[in-house]
Structure formats: C-alpha cells, structure tokens
N, C-alpha and C. Protein backbone atom coordinates (compact mmCIF):
# COMPACT_ATOMS: atom_id res chain seq x y z
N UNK A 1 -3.53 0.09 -15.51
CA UNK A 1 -4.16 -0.40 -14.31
C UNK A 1 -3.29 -0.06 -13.12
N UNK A 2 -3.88 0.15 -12.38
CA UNK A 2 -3.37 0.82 -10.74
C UNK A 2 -3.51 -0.81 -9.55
N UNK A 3 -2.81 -0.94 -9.09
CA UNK A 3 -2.28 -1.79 -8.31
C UNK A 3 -1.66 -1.12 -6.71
N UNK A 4 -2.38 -1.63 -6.11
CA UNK A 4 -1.45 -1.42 -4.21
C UNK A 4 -1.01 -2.71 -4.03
N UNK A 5 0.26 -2.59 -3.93
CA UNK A 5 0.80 -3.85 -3.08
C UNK A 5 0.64 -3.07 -1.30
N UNK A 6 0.34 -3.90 -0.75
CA UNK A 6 0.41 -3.82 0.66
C UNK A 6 0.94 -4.80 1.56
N UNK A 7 1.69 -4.06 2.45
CA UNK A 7 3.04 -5.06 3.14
C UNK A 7 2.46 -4.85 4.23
N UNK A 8 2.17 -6.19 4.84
CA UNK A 8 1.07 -6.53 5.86
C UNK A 8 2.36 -6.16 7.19
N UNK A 9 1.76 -5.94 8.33
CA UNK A 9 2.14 -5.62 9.72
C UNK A 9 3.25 -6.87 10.85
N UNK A 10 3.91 -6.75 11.39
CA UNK A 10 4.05 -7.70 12.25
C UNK A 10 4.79 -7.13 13.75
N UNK A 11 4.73 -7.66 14.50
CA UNK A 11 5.27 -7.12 15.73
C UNK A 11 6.48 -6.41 15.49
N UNK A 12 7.55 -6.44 14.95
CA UNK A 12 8.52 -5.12 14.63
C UNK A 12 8.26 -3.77 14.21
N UNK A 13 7.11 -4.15 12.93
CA UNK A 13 6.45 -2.91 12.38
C UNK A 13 6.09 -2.35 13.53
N UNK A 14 5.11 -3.19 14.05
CA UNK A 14 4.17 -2.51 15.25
C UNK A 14 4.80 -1.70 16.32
N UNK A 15 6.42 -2.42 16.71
CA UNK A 15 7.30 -1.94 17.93
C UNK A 15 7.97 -0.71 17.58
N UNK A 16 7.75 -0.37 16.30
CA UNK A 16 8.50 0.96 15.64
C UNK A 16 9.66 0.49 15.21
N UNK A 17 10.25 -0.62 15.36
CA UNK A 17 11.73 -0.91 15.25
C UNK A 17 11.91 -0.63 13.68
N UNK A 18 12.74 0.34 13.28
CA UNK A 18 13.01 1.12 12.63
C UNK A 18 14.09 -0.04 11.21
N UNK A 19 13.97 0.30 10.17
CA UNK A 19 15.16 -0.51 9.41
C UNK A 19 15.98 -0.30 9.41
N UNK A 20 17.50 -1.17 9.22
CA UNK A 20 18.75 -0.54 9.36
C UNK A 20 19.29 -0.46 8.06
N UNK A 21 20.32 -0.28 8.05
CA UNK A 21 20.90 1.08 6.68
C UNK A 21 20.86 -0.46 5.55
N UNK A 22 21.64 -1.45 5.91
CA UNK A 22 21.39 -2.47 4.84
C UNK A 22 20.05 -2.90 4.73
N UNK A 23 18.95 -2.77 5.10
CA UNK A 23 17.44 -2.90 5.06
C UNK A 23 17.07 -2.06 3.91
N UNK A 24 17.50 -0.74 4.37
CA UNK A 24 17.11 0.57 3.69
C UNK A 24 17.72 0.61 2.46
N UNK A 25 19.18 -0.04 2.04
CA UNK A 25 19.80 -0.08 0.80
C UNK A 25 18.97 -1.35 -0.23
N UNK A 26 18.69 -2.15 0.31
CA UNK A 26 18.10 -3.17 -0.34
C UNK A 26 16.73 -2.69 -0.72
N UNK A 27 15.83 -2.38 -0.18
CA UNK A 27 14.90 -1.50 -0.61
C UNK A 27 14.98 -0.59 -1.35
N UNK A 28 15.90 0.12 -0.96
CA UNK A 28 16.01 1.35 -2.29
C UNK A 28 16.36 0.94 -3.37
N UNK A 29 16.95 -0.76 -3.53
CA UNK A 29 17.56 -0.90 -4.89
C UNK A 29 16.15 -1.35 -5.77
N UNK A 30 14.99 -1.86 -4.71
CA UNK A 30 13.85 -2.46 -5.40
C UNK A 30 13.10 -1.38 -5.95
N UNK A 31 12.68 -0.45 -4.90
CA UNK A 31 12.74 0.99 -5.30
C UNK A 31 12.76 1.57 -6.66
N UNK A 32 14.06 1.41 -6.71
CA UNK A 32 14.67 2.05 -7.79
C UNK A 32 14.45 1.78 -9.23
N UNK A 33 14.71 -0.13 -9.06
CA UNK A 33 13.97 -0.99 -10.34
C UNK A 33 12.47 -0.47 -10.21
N UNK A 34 11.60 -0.27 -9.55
CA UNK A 34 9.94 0.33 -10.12
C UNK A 34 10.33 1.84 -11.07
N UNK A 35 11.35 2.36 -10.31
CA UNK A 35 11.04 3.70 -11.11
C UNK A 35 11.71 3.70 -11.89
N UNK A 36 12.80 2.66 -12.42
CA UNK A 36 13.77 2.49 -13.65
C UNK A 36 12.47 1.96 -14.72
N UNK A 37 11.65 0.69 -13.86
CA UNK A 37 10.64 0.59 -15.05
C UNK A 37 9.29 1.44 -15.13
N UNK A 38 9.53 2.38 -14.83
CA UNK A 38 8.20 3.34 -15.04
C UNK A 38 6.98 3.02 -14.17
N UNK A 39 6.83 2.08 -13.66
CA UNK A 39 5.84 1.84 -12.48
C UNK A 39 5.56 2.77 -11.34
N UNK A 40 6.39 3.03 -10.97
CA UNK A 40 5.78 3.46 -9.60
C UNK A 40 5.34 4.47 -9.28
N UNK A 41 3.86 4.44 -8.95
CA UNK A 41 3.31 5.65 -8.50
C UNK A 41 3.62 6.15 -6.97
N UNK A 42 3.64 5.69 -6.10
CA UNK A 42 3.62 6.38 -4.51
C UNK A 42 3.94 4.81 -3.95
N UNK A 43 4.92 4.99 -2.95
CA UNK A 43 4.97 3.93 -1.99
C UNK A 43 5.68 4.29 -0.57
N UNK A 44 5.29 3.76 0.23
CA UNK A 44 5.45 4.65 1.72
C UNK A 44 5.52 3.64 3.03
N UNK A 45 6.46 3.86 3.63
CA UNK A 45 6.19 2.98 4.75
C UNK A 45 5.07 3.69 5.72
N UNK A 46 4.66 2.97 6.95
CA UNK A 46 3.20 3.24 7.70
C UNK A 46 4.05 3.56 9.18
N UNK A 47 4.13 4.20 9.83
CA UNK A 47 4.04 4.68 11.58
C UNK A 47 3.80 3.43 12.15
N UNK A 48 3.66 2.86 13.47
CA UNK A 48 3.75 1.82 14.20
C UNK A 48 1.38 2.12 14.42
N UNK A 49 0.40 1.22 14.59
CA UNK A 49 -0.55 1.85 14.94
C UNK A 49 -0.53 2.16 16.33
N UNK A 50 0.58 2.59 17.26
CA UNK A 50 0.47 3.31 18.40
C UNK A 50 0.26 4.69 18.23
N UNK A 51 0.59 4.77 16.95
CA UNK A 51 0.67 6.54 16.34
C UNK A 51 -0.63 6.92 15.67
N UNK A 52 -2.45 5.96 15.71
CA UNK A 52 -2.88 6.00 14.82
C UNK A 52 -3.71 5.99 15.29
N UNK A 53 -4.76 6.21 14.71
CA UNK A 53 -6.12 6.31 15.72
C UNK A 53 -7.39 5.54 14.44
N UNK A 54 -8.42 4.75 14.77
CA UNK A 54 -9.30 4.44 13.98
C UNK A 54 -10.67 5.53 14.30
N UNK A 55 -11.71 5.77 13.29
CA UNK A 55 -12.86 6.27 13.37
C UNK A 55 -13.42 5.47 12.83
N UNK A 56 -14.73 5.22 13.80
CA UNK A 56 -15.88 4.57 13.50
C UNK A 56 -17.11 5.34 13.91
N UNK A 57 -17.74 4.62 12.94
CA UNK A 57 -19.40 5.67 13.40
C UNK A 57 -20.62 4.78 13.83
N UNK A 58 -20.75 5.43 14.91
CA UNK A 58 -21.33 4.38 15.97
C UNK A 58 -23.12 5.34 15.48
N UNK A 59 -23.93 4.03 14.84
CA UNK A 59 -25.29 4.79 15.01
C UNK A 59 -25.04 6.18 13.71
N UNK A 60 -23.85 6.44 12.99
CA UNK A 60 -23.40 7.59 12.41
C UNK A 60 -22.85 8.66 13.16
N UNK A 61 -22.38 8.37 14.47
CA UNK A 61 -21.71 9.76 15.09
C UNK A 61 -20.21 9.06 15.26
N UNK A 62 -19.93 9.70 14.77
CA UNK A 62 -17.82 8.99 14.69
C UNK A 62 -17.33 9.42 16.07
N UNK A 63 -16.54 8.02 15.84
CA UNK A 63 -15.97 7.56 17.43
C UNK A 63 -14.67 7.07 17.20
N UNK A 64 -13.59 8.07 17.62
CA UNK A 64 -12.63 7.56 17.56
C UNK A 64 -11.57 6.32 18.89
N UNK A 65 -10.88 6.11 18.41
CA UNK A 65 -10.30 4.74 19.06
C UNK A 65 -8.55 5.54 18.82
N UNK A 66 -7.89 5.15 20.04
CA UNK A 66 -6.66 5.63 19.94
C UNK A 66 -5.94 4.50 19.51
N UNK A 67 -4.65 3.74 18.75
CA UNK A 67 -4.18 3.02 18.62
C UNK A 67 -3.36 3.06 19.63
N UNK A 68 -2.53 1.33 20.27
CA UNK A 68 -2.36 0.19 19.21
C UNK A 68 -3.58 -0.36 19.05
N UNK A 69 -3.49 -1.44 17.85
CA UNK A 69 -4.52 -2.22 17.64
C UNK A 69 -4.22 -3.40 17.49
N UNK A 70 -4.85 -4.60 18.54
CA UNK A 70 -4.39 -6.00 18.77
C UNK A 70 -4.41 -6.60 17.85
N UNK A 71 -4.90 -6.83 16.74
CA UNK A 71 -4.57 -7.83 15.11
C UNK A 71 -3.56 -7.54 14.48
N UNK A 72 -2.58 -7.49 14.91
CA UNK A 72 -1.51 -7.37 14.34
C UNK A 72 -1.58 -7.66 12.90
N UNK A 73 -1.95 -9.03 12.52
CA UNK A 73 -1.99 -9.57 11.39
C UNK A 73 -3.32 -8.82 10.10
N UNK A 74 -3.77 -7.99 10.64
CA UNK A 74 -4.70 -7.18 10.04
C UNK A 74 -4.30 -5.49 9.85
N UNK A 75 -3.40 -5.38 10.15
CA UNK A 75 -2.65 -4.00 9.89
C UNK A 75 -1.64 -4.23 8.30
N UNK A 76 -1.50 -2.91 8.74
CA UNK A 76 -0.77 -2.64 7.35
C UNK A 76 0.36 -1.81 7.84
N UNK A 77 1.82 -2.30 7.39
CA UNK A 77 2.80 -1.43 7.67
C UNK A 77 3.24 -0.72 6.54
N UNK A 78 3.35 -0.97 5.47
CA UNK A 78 3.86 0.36 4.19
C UNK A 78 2.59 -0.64 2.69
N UNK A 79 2.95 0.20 1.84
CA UNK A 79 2.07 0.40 0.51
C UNK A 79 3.53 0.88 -0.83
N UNK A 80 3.13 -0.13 -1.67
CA UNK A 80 3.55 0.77 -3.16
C UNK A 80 2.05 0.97 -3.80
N UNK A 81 2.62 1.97 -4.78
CA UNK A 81 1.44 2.01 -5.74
C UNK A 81 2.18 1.82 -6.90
N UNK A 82 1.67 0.98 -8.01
CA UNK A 82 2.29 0.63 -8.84
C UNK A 82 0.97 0.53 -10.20
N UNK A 83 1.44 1.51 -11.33
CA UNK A 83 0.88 1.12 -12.53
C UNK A 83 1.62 0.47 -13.63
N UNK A 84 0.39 -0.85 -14.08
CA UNK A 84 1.15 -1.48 -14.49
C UNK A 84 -0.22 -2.06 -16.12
N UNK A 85 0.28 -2.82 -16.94
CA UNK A 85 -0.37 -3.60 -17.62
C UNK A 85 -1.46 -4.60 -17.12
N UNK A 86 -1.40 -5.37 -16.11
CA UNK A 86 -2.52 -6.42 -15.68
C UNK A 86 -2.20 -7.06 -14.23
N UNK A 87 -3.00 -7.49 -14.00
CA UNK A 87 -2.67 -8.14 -12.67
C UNK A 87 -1.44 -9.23 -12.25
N UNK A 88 -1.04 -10.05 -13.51
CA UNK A 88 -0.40 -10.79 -13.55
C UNK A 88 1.30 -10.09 -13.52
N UNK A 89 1.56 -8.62 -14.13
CA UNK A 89 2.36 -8.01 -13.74
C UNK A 89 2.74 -7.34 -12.29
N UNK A 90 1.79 -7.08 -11.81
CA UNK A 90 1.70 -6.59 -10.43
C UNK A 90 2.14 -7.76 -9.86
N UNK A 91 1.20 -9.11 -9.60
CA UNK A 91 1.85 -10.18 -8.83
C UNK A 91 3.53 -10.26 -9.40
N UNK A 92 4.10 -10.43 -10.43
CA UNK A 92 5.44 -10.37 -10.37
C UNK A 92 5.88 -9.57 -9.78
N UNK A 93 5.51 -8.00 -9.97
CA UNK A 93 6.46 -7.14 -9.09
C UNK A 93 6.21 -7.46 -7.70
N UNK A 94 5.07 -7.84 -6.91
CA UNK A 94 4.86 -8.25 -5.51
C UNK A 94 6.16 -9.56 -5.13
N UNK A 95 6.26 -10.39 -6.21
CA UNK A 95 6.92 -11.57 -5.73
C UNK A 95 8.88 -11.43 -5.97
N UNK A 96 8.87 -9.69 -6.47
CA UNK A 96 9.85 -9.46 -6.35
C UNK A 96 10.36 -8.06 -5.15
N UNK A 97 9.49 -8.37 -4.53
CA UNK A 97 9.57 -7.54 -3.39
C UNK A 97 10.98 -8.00 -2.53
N UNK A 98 12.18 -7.81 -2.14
CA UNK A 98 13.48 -8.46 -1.48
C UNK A 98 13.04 -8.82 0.08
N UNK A 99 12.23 -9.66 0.39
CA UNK A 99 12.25 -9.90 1.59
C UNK A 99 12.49 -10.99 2.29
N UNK A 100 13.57 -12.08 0.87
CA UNK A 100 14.42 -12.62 2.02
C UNK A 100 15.17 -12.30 2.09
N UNK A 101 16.29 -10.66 2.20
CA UNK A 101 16.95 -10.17 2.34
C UNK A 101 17.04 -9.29 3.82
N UNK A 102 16.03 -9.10 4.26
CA UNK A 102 14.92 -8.53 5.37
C UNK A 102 14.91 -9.44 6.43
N UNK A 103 15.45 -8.52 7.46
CA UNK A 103 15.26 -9.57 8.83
C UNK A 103 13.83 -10.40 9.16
N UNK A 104 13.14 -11.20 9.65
CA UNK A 104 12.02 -11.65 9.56
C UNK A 104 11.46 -11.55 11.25
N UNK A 105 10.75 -11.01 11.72
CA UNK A 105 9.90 -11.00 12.87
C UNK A 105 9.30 -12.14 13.66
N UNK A 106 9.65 -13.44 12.91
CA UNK A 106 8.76 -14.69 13.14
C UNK A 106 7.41 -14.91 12.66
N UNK A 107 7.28 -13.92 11.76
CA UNK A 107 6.44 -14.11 10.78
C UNK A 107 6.41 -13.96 9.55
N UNK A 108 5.58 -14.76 8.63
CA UNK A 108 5.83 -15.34 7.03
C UNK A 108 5.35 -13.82 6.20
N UNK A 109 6.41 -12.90 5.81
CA UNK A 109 6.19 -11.88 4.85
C UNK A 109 4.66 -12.34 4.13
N UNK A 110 3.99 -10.83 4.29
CA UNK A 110 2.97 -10.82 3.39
C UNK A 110 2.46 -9.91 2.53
N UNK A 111 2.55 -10.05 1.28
CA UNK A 111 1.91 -9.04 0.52
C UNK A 111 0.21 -8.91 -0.19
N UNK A 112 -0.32 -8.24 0.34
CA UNK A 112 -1.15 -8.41 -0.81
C UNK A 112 -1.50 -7.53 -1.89
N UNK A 113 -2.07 -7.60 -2.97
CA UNK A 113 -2.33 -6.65 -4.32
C UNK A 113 -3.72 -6.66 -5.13
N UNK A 114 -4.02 -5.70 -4.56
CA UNK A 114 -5.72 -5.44 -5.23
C UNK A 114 -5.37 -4.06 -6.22
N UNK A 115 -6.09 -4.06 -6.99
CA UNK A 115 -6.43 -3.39 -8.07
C UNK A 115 -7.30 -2.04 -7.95
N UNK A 116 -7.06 -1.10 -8.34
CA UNK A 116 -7.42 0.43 -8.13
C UNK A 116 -9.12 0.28 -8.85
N UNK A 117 -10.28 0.52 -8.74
CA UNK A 117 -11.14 0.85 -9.67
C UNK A 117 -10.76 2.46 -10.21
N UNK A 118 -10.99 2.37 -11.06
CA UNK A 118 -10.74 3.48 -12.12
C UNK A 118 -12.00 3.93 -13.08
N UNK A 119 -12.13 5.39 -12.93
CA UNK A 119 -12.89 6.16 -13.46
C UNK A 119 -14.57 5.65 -14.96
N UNK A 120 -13.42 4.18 -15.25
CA UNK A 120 -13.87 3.95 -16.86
C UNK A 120 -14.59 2.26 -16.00
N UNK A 121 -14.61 2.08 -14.80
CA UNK A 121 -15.34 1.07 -14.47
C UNK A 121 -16.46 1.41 -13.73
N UNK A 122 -16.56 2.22 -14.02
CA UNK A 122 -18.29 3.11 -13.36
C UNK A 122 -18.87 3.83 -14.57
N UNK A 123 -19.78 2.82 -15.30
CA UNK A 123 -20.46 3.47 -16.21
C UNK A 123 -21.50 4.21 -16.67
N UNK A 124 -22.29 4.63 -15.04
CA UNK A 124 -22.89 5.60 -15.08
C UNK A 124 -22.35 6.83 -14.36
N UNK A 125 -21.05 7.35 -14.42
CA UNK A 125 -21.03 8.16 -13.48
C UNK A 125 -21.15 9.44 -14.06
N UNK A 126 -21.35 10.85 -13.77
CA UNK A 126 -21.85 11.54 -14.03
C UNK A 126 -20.36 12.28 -15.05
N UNK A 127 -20.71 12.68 -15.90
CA UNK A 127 -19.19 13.41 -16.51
C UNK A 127 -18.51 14.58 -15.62
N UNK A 128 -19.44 15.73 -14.94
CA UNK A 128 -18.59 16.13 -14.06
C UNK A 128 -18.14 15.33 -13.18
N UNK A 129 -18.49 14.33 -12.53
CA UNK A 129 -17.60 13.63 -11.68
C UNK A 129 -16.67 13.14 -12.14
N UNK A 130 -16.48 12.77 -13.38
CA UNK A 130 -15.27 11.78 -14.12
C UNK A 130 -14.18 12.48 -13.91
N UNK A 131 -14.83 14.11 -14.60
CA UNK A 131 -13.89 14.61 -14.48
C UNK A 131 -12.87 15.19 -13.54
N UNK A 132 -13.62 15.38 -12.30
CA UNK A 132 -13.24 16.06 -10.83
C UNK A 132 -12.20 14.66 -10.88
N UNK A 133 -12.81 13.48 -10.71
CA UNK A 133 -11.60 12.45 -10.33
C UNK A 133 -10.13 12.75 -11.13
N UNK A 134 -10.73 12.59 -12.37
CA UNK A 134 -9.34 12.56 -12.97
C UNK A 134 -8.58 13.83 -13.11
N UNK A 135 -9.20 15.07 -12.82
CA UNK A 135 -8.17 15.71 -12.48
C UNK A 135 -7.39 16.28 -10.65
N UNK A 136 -8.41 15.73 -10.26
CA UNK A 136 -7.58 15.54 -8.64
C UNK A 136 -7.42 14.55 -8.19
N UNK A 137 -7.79 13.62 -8.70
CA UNK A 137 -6.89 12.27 -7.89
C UNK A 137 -6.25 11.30 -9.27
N UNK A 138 -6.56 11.63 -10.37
CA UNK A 138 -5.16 11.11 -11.43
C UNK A 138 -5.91 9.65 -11.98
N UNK A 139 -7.68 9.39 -11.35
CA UNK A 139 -7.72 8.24 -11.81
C UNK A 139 -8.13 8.26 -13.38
N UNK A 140 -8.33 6.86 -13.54
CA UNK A 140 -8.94 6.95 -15.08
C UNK A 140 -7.68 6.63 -15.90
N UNK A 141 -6.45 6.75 -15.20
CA UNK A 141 -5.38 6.22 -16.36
C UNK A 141 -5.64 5.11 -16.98
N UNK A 142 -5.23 4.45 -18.08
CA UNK A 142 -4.57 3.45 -18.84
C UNK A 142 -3.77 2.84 -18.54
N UNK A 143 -3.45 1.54 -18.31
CA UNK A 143 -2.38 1.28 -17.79
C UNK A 143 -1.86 0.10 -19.02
C-alpha cells in the first residue's frame, strides 16, 4: 500500500525561509530510517506558493491564478511517499516525523496521510489500462 504523508504549510514555508543545516541533519536522519526500512518511495519539499500558480477551469476554459495563496493552512509544503503494509504503519511513520526538533512557526505541525488507490481497486478497468499504469506510473504494487 502507497501512502503520502503531507506536511501541511505555515507562514515560514510560505516566506521561503529556508531550513538550517541542523533542520536539514535531523531530517536526513528521518530520511534515512525510511530508506534503511525500505519504505520510501519519493519525498520532496514544496517552493513557497509565491512560486506557483493554480489552474482552474472556469465554464471548462482554464484559468490560471498566479500564487501566493491566502489559506495558508490549506497548502502543502513537502510530501513523502511511503510504501508500506497498512495504514496503521504509515500513521506510525507520520508520528515519527522529528518535528519537535524543528523550529515551530506558531503553528501546531501537521501531517496528514491518505492512501494511494492502486490499480487492483478499480475492478473494471480495462487491462490495457492496468497495464499502461503499472508500467508508467509503478501503481498496482503490493504493499
């Protein structure tokens, strides 16, 4: 099973303010435990949304919007991807995320973790499509 943890936004993210080297070491050590335990698929920090632009389709003709974007609390500043056994593993690795180690913004760290649908939870889908997924985007694993 495929899992995103997502590390919600807050005015630092947003200001660009960058991590400093003990930020960056502590992270890399959490880091490191995903890929010591075979978990981790992709994880990435996010640009500030001054760097970002939304599309929407107004009527169906897309309309873009330049960022920032005022909900702070509705952004997203970085992502792991993590495969794992069940949901109940993912929430552990989420609740071992080091962020009281992490300067705090004046706001309460947030993670959240939803679950990938995967190839084998769509049971009508067509077999060439199964297959296009799973060989360009990797879904359909086992976890």
């Amino acid at each position: 099973m495929r899992f995103m943890m997502i590390v919600k936004a807050d005015k630092n993210t947003e200001a660009g303010v960058l991590p400093t080297a003990n930020d960056l070491e502590v992270m890399g050590r959490y880091n490191e435990e995903l890929v010591k335990a075979g978990v981790l698929v992709d994880g990435a920090g996010l640009q500030p949304s001054s760097k970002g632009a939304r599309v929407t389709f107004v009527n169906g003709k897309p309309q873009v919007t330049d960022g920032p974007f005022a909900e702070t609390k509705e952004l997203i500043a970085g992502y792991w991807i993590i495969q794992v056994n069940s949901r109940d593993e993912a929430i552990e690795w989420a609740k071992r995320v080091p962020f009281s180690h992490l300067p705090a913004s004046g706001r309460q760290p947030e993670i959240e973790v939803r679950q990938f649908f995967e190839v084998e939870d769509f049971p009508n889908i067509p077999p060439d499509v199964a297959e296009f997924e799973r060989k360009h985007f990797g879904t359909g694993h086992k976890g």
